[in-house]
Protein backbone atom coordinates (compact mmCIF):
# COMPACT_ATOMS: atom_id res chain seq x y z
CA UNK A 1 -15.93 -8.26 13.31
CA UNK A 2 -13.80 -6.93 10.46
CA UNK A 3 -15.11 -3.69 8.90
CA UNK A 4 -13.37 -2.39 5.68
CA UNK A 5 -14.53 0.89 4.67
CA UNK A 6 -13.46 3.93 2.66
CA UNK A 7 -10.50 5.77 5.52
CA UNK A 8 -11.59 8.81 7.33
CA UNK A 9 -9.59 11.24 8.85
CA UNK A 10 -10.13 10.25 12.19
CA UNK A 11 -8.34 7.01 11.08
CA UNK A 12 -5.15 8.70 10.35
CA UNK A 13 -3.59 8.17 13.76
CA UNK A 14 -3.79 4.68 13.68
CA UNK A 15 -2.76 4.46 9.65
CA UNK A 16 0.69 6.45 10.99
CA UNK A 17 0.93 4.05 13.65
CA UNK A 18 0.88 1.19 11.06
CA UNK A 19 3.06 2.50 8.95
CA UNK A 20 5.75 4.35 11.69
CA UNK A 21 5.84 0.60 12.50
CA UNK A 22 6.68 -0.82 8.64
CA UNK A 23 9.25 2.21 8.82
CA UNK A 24 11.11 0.94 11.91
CA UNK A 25 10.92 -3.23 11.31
CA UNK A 26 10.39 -4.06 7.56
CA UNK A 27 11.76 -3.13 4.07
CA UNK A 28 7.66 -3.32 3.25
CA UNK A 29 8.50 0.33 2.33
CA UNK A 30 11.82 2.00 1.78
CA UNK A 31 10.83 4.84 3.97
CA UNK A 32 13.82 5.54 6.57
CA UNK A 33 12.07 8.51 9.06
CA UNK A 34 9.14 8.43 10.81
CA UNK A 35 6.36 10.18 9.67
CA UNK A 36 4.67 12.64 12.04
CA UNK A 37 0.84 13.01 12.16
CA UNK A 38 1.43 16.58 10.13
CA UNK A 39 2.79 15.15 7.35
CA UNK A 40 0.27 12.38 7.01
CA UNK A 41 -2.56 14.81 6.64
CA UNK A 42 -0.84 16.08 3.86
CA UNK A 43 -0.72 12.65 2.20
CA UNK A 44 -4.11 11.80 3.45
CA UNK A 45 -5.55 14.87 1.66
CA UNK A 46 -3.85 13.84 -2.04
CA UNK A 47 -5.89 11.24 -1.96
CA UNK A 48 -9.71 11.53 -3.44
CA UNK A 49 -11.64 9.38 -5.41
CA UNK A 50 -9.38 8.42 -8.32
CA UNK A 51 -6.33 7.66 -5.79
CA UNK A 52 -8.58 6.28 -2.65
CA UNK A 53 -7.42 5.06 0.83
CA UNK A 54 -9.60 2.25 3.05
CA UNK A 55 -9.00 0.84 6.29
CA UNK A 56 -9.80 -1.87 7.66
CA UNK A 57 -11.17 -2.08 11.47
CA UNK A 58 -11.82 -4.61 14.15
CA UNK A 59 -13.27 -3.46 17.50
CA UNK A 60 -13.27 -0.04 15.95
CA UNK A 61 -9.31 -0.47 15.88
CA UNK A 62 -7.43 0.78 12.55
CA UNK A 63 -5.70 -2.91 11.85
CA UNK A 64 -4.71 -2.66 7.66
CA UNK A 65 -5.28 0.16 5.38
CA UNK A 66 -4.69 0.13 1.85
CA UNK A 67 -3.84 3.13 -0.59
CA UNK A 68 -3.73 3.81 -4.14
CA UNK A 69 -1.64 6.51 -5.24
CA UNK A 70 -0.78 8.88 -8.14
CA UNK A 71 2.39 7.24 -9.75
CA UNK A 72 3.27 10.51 -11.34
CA UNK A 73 2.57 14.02 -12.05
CA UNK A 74 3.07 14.14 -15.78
CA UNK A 75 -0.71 14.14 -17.64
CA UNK A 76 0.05 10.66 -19.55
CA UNK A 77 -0.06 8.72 -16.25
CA UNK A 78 -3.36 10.15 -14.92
CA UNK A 79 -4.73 6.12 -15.26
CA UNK A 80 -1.60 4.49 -13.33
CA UNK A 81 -1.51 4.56 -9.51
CA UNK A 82 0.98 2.79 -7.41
CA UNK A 83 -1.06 0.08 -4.38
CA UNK A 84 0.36 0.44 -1.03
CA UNK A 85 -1.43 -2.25 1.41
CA UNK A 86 -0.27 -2.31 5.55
CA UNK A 87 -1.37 -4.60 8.52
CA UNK A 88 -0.46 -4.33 12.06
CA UNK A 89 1.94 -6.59 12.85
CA UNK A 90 -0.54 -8.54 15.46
CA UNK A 91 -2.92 -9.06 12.59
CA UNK A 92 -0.95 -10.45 9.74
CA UNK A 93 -1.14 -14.21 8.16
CA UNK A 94 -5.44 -13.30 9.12
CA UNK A 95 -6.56 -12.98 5.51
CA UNK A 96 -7.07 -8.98 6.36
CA UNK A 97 -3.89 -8.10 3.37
CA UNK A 98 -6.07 -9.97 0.51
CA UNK A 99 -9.02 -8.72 1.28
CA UNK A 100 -7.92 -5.05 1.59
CA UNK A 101 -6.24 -5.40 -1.69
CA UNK A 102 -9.11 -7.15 -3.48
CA UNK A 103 -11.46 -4.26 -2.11
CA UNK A 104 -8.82 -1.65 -3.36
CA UNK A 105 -8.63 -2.91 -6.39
CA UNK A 106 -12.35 -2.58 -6.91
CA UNK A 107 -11.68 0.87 -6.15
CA UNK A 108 -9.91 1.36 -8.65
CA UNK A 109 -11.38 -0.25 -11.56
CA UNK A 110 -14.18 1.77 -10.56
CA UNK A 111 -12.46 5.02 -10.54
CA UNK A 112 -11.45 4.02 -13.91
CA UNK A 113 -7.71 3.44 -14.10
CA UNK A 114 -6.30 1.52 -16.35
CA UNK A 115 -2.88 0.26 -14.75
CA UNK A 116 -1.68 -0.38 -10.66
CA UNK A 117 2.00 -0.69 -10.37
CA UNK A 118 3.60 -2.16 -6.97
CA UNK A 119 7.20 -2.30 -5.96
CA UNK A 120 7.73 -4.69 -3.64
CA UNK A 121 11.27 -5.91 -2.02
CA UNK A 122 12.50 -8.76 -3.07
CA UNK A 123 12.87 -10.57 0.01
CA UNK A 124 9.07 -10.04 0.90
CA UNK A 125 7.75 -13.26 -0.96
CA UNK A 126 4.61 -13.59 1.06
CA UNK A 127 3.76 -10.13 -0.82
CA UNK A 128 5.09 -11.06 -3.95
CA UNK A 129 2.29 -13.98 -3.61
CA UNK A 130 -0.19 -11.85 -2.52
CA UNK A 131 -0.13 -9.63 -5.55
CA UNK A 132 -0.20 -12.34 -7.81
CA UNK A 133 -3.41 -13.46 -6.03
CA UNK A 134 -5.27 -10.35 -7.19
CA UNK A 135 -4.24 -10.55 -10.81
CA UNK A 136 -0.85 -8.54 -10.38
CA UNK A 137 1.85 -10.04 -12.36
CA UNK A 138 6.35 -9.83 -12.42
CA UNK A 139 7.41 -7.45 -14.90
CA UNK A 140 11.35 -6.60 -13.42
CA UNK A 141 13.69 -6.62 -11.32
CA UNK A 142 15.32 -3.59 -10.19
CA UNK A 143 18.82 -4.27 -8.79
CA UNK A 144 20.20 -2.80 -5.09
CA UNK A 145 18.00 -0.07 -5.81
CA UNK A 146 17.23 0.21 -2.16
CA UNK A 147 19.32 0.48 0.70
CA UNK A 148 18.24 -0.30 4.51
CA UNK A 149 19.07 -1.84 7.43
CA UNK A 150 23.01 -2.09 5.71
CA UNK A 151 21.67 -3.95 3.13
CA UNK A 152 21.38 -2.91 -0.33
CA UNK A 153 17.77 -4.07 -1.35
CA UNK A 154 16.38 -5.40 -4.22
CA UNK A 155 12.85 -4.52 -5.78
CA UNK A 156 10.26 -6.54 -7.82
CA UNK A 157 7.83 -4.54 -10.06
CA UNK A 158 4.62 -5.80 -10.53
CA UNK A 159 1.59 -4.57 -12.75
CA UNK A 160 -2.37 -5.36 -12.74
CA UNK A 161 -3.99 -4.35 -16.17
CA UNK A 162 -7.87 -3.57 -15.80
């Protein structure tokens, strides 16, 4: 039975997993070098109510999480955050993506921002679709911004307005 609750730090190890795996096989982020389980405690602890982190779990397994994160540092973004959502690889094309990001959104309406921003390659259009199913819309196109695998890498920006 699939469980999706706020992330705890015992969940870390299998959120690093998840995403040392995105890092190695997919442009799903643009990150290049693993992370180690040191410096995802430091990430884990920028996170609090206004920039929250769930997982979801099956058989008390770590199989998606979902983040949302500051976008900047400067005062006058203090309502934006940027949405991260991973699933293990074994547990993708199961639904457990939309519902992470509709519960994350939640979050975040209810933590009162205003504005979620997601960059997204622009060879991912399964994501692409998924945004757009929880009210996130196309607002550019950033050009070879990105470079991975040998390829340069394009990147879709998309928006959600609460």
């Amino acid at each position: 039975m699939l469980i999706i609750r706020k992330a705890k730090y015992e969940d870390l190890t299998g959120i690093t997993s998840i995403y040392n795996d995105a890092i190695k096989n997919t442009v799903a982020t643009f990150d290049t070098e693993i992370k180690t389980l040191e410096e995802q405690k430091v990430w884990f602890k920028q996170h609090g109510l206004k920039n929250p982190i769930i997982v979801a779990k099956e058989n008390n397994d770590v199989v998606g999480w979902a983040a949302l994160s500051k976008w900047s540092d400067r005062c006058a973004y203090s309502d934006t955050a940027e949405i991260s959502v991973y699933v293990k690889d074994t547990y993708q094309r199961k639904g457990i993506g939309k519902k992470l990001m509709q519960e994350i959104v939640k979050k975040g309406e209810k933590a009162g921002l205003h504005l979620l921003i997601a960059r997204i390659a622009d060879n991912n259009p399964v994501s692409i679709h998924l945004h757009e199913s929880v009210g996130f819309s196309k607002i550019g196109l950033m050009k070879e911004c990105g470079f991975k695998f040998g390829k340069r890498l394009d990147v879709v920006l998309m928006q959600r307005l609460y």
